[in-house]
N, C-alpha and C. Protein backbone atom coordinates (compact mmCIF):
# COMPACT_ATOMS: atom_id res chain seq x y z
N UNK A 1 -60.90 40.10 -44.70
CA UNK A 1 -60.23 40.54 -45.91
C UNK A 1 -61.27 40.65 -47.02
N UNK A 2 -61.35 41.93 -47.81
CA UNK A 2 -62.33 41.85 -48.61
C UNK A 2 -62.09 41.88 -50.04
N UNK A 3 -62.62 41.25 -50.92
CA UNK A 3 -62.00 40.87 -52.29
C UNK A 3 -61.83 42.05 -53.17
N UNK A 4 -60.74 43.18 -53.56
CA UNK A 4 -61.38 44.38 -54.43
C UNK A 4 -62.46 44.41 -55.62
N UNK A 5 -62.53 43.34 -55.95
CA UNK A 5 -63.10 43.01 -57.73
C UNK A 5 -64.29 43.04 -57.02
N UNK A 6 -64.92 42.01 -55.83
CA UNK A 6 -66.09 42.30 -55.15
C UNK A 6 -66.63 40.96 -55.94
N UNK A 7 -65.49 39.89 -56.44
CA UNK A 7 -66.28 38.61 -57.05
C UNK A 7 -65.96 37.82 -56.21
N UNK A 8 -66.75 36.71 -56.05
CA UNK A 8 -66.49 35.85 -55.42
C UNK A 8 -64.82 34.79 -55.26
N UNK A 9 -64.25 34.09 -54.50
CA UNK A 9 -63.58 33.75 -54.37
C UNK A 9 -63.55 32.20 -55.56
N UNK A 10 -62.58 31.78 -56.31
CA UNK A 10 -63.05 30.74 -57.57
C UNK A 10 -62.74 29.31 -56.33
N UNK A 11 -61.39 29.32 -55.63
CA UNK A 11 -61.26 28.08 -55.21
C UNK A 11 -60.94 27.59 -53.92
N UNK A 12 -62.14 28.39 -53.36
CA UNK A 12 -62.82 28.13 -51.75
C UNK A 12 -63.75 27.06 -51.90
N UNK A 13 -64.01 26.30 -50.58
CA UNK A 13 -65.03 25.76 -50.29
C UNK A 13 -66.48 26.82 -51.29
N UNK A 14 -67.96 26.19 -50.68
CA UNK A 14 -69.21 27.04 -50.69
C UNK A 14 -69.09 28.08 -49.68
N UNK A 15 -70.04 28.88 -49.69
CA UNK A 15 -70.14 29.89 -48.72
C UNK A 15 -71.60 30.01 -47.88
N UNK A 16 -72.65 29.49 -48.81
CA UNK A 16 -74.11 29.09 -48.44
C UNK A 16 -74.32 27.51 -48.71
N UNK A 17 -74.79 27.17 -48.83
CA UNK A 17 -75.80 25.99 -48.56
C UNK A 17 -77.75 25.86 -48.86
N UNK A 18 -78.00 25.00 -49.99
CA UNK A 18 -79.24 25.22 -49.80
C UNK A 18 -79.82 24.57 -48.84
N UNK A 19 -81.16 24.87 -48.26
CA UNK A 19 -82.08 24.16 -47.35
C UNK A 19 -82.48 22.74 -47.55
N UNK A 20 -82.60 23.20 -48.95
CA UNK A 20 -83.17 21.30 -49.35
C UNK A 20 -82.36 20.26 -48.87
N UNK A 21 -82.73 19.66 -48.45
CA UNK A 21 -81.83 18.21 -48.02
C UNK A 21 -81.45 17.11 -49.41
N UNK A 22 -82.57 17.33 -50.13
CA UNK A 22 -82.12 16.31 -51.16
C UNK A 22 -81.00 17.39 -52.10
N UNK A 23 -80.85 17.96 -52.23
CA UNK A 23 -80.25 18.84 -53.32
C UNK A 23 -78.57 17.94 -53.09
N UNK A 24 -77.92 17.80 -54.04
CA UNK A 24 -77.00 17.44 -54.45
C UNK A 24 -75.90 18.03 -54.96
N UNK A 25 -74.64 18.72 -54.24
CA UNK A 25 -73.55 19.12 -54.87
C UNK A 25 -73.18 18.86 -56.32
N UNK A 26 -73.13 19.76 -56.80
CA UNK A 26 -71.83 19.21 -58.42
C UNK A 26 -70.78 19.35 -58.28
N UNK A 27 -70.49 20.88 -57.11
CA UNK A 27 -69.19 20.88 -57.42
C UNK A 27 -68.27 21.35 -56.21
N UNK A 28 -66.65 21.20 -55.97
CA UNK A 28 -66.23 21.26 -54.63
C UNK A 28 -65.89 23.03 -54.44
N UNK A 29 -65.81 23.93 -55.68
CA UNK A 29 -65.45 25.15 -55.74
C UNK A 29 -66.08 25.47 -56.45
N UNK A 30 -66.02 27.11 -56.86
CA UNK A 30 -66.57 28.15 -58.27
C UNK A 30 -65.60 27.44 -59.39
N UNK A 31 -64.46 27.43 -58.87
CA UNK A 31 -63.40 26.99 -59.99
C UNK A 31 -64.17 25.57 -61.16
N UNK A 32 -64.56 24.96 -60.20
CA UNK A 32 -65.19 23.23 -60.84
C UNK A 32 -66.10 23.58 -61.80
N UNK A 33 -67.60 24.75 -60.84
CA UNK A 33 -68.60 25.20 -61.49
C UNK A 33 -68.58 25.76 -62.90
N UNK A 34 -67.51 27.03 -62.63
CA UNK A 34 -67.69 27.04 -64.30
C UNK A 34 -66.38 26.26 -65.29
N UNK A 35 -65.76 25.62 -64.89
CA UNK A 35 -65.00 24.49 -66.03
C UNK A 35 -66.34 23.88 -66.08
N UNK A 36 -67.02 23.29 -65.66
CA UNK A 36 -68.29 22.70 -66.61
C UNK A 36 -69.34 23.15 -67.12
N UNK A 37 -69.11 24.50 -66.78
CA UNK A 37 -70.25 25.21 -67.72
C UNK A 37 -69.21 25.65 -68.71
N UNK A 38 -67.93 25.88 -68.84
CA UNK A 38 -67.11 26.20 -69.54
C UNK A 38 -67.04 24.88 -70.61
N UNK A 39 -66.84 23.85 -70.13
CA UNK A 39 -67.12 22.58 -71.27
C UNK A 39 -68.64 22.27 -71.97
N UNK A 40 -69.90 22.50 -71.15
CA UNK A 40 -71.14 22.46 -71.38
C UNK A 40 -71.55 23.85 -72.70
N UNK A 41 -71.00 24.46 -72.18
CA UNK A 41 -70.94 25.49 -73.38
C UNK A 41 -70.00 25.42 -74.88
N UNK A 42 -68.87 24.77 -74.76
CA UNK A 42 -68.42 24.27 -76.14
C UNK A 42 -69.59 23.32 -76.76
N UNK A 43 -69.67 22.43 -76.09
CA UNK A 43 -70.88 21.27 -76.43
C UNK A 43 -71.92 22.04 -76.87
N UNK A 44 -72.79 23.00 -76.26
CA UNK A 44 -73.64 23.34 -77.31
C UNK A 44 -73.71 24.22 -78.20
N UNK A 45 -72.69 25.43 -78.22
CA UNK A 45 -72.08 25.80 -79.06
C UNK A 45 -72.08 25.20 -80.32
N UNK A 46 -70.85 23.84 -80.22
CA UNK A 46 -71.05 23.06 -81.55
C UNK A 46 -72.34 22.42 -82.03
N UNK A 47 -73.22 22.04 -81.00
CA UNK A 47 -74.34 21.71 -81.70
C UNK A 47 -75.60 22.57 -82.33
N UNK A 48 -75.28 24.01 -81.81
CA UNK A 48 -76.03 24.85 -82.60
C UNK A 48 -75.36 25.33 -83.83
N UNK A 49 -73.97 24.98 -84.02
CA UNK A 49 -73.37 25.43 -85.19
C UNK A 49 -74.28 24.28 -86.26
N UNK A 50 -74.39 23.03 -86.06
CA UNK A 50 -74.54 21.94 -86.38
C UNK A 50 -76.50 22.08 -87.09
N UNK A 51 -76.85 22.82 -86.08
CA UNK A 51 -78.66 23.08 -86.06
C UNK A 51 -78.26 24.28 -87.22
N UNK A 52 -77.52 25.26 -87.16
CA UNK A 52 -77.46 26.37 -88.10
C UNK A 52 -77.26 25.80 -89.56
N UNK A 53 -76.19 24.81 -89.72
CA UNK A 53 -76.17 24.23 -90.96
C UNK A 53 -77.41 23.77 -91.82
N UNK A 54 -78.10 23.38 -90.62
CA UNK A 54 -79.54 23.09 -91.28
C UNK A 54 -80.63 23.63 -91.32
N UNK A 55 -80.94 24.62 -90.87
CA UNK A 55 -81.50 25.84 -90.95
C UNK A 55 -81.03 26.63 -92.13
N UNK A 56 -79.66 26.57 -92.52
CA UNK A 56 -79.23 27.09 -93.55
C UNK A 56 -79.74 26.39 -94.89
N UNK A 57 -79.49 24.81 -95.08
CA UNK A 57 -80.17 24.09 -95.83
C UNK A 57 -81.74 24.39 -96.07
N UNK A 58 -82.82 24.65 -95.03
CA UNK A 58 -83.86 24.27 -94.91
C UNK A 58 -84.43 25.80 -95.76
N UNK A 59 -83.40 26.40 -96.05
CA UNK A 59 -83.87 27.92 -96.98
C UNK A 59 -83.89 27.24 -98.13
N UNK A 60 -83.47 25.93 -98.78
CA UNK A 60 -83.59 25.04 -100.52
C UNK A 60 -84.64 24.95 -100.46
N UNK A 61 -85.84 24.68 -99.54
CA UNK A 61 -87.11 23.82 -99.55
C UNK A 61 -87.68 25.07 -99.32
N UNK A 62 -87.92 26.23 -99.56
CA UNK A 62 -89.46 27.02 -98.89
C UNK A 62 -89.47 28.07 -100.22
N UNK A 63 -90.96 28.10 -100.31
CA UNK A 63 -90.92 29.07 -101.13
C UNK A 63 -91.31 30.57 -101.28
N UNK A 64 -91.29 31.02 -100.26
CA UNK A 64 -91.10 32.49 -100.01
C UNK A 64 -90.89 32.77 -98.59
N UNK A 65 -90.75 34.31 -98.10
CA UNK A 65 -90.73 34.90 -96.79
C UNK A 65 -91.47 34.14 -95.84
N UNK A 66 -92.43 34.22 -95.99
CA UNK A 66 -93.51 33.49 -95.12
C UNK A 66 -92.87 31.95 -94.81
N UNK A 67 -92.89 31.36 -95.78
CA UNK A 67 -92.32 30.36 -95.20
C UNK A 67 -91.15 29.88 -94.26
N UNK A 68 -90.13 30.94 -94.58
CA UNK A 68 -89.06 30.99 -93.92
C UNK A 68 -89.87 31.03 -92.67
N UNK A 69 -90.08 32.19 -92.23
CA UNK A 69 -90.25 32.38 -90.94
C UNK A 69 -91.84 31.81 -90.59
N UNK A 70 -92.12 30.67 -91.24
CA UNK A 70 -93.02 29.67 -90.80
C UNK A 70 -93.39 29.66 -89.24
N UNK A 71 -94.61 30.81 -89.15
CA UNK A 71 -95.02 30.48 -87.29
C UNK A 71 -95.65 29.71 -86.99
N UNK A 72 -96.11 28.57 -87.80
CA UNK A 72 -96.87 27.36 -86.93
C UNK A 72 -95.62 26.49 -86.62
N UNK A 73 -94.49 26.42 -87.89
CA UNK A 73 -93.40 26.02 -86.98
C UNK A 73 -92.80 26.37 -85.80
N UNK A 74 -92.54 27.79 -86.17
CA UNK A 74 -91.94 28.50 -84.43
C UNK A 74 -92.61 27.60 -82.65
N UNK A 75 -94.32 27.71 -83.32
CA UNK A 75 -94.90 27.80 -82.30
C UNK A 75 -94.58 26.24 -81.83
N UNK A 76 -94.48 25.04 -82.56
CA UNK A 76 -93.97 24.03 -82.60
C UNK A 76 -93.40 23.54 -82.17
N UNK A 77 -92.20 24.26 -82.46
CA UNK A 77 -90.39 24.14 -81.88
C UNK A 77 -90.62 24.80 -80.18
N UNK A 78 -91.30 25.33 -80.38
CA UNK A 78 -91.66 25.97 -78.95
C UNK A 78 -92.25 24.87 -77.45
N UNK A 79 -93.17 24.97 -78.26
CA UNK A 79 -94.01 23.63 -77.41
C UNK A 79 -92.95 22.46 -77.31
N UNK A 80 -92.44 21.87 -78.08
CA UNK A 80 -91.54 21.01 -77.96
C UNK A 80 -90.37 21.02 -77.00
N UNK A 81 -89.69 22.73 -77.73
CA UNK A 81 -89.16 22.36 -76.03
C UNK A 81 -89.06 22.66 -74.49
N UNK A 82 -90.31 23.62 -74.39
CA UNK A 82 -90.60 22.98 -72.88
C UNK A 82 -91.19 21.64 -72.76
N UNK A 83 -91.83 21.27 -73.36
CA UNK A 83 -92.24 19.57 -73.28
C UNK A 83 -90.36 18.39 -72.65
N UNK A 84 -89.08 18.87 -73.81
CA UNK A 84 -88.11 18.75 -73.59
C UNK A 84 -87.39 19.11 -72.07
N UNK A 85 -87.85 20.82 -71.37
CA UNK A 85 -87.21 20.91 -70.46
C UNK A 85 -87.80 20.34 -69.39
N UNK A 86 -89.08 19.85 -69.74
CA UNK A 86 -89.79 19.00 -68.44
C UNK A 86 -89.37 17.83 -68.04
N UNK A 87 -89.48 17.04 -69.65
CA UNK A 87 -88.33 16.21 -69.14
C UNK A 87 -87.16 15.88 -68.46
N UNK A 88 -86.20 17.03 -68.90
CA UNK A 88 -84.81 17.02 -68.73
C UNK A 88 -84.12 17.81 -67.36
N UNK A 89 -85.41 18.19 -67.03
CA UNK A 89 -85.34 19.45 -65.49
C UNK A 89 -84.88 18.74 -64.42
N UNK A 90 -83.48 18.73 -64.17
CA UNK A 90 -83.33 18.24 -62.62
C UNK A 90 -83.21 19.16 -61.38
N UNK A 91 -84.38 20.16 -61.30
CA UNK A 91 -84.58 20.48 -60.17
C UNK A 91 -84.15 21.98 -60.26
N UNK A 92 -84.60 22.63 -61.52
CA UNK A 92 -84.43 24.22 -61.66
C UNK A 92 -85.65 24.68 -62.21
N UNK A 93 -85.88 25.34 -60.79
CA UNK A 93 -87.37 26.18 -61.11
C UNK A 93 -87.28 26.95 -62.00
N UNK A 94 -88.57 26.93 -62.92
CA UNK A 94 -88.90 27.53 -63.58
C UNK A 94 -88.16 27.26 -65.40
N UNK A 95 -87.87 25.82 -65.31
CA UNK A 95 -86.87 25.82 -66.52
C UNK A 95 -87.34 25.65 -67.73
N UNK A 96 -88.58 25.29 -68.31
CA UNK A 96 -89.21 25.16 -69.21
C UNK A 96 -89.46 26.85 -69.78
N UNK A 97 -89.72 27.70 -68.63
CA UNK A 97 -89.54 29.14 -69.35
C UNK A 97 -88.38 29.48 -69.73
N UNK A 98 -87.33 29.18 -69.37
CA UNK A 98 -85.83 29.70 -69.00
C UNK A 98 -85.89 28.86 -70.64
N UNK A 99 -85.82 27.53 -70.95
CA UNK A 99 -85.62 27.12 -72.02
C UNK A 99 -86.09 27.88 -73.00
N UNK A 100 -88.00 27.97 -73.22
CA UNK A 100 -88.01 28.69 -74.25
C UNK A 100 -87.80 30.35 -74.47
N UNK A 101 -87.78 30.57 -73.62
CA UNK A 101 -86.77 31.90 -73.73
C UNK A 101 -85.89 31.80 -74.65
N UNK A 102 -85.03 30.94 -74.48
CA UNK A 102 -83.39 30.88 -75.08
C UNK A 102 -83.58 30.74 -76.11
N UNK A 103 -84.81 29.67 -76.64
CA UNK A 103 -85.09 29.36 -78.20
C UNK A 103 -85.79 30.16 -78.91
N UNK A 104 -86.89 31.20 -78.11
CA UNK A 104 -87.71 32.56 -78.95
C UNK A 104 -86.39 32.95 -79.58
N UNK A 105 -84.98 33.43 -78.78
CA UNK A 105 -84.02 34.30 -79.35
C UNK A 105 -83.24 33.77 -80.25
N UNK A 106 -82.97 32.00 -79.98
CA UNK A 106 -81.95 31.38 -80.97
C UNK A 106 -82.97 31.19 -82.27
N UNK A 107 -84.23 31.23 -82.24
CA UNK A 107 -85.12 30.99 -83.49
C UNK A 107 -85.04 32.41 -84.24
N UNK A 108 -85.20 33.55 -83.06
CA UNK A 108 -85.19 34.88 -84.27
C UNK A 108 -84.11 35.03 -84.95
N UNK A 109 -83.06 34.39 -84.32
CA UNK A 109 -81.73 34.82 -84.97
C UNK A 109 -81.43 34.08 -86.01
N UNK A 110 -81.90 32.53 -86.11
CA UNK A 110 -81.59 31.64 -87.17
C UNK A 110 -82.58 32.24 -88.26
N UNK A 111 -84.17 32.38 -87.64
CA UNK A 111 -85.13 32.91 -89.18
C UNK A 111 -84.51 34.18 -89.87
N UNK A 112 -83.54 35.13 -89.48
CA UNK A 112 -83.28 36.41 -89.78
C UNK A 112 -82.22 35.58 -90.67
N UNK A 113 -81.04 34.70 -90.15
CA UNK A 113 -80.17 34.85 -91.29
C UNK A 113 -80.42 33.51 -92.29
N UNK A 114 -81.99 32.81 -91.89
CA UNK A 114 -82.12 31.51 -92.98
C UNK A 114 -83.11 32.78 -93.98
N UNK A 115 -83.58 33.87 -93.71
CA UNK A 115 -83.64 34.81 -94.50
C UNK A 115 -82.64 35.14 -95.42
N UNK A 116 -81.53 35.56 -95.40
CA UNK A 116 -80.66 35.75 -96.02
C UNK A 116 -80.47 35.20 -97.14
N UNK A 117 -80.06 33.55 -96.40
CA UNK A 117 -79.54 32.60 -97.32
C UNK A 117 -80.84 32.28 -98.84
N UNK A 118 -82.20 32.57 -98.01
CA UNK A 118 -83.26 32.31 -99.13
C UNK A 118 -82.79 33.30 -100.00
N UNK A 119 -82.91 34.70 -99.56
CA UNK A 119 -82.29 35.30 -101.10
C UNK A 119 -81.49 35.38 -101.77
N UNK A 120 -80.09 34.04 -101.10
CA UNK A 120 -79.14 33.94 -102.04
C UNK A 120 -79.82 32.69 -103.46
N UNK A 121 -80.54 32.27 -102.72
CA UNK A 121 -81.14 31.14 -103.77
C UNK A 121 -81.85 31.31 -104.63
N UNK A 122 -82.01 30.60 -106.20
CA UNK A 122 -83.02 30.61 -107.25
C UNK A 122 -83.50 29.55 -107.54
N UNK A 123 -85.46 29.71 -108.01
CA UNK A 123 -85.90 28.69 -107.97
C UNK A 123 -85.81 27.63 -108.98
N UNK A 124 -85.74 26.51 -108.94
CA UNK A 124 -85.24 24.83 -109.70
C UNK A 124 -86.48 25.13 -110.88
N UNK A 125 -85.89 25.38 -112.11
CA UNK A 125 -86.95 24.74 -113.10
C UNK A 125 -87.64 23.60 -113.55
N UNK A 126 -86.93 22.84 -113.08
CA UNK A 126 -87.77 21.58 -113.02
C UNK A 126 -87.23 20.70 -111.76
N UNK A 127 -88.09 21.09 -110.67
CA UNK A 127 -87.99 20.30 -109.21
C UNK A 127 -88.48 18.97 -109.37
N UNK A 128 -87.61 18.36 -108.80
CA UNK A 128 -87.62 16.54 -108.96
C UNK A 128 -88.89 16.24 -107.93
């Protein structure tokens, strides 16, 4: 019987198996798989809403373009977190690229709109 959509079945057994012997199930179906990427994704969701707030803040402290889009920071935040996905890698090749990937794009997108917010701001005449 063949599926029309041509997607996989959500709440069958697996259908492959990896080779590795140590490799470790998460989950008993597709159905399981993505409810926890479905919950793993609210979770960081809110915590990049949480990183945006402050990125939004961090446009009070700089004092021009350049600074905003500060590339010794970028490069920084970078290094940091593959240093982070090395740590945190349980057993997905190649994840320290896969990480900073995600953050080149979540950084262009935060410097573009902590851009913004700088030109909603004017500078303090007398900064404490």
């Amino acid at each position: 019987m063949s599926n029309a959509s041509n997607e996989p079945p959500v709440d069958q057994g697996p259908l492959r198996r990896f080779r590795d012997p140590q490799y470790v199930p998460l989950a008993a179906n597709l159905a399981e798989v993505r409810a926890n990427i479905d919950r793993l994704d609210d979770a960081i969701v809110a915590l990049l809403a949480e990183r945006a707030m402050y990125v939004k803040d961090a446009a009070r402290f700089k004092r021009d373009a350049y600074q905003v889009s500060a590339p010794a920071r970028q490069a920084e935040v970078f290094a940091k977190v593959r240093a982070l996905a090395q740590r945190h890698n349980r057993g997905f090749d190649h994840f320290p690229e896969v990480a900073e990937a995600a953050y080149r794009a979540l950084v262009a997108g935060f410097i573009a709109n902590e851009q913004t917010y700088f030109d909603q701001t004017e500078t303090i005449d007398n900064p404490r």
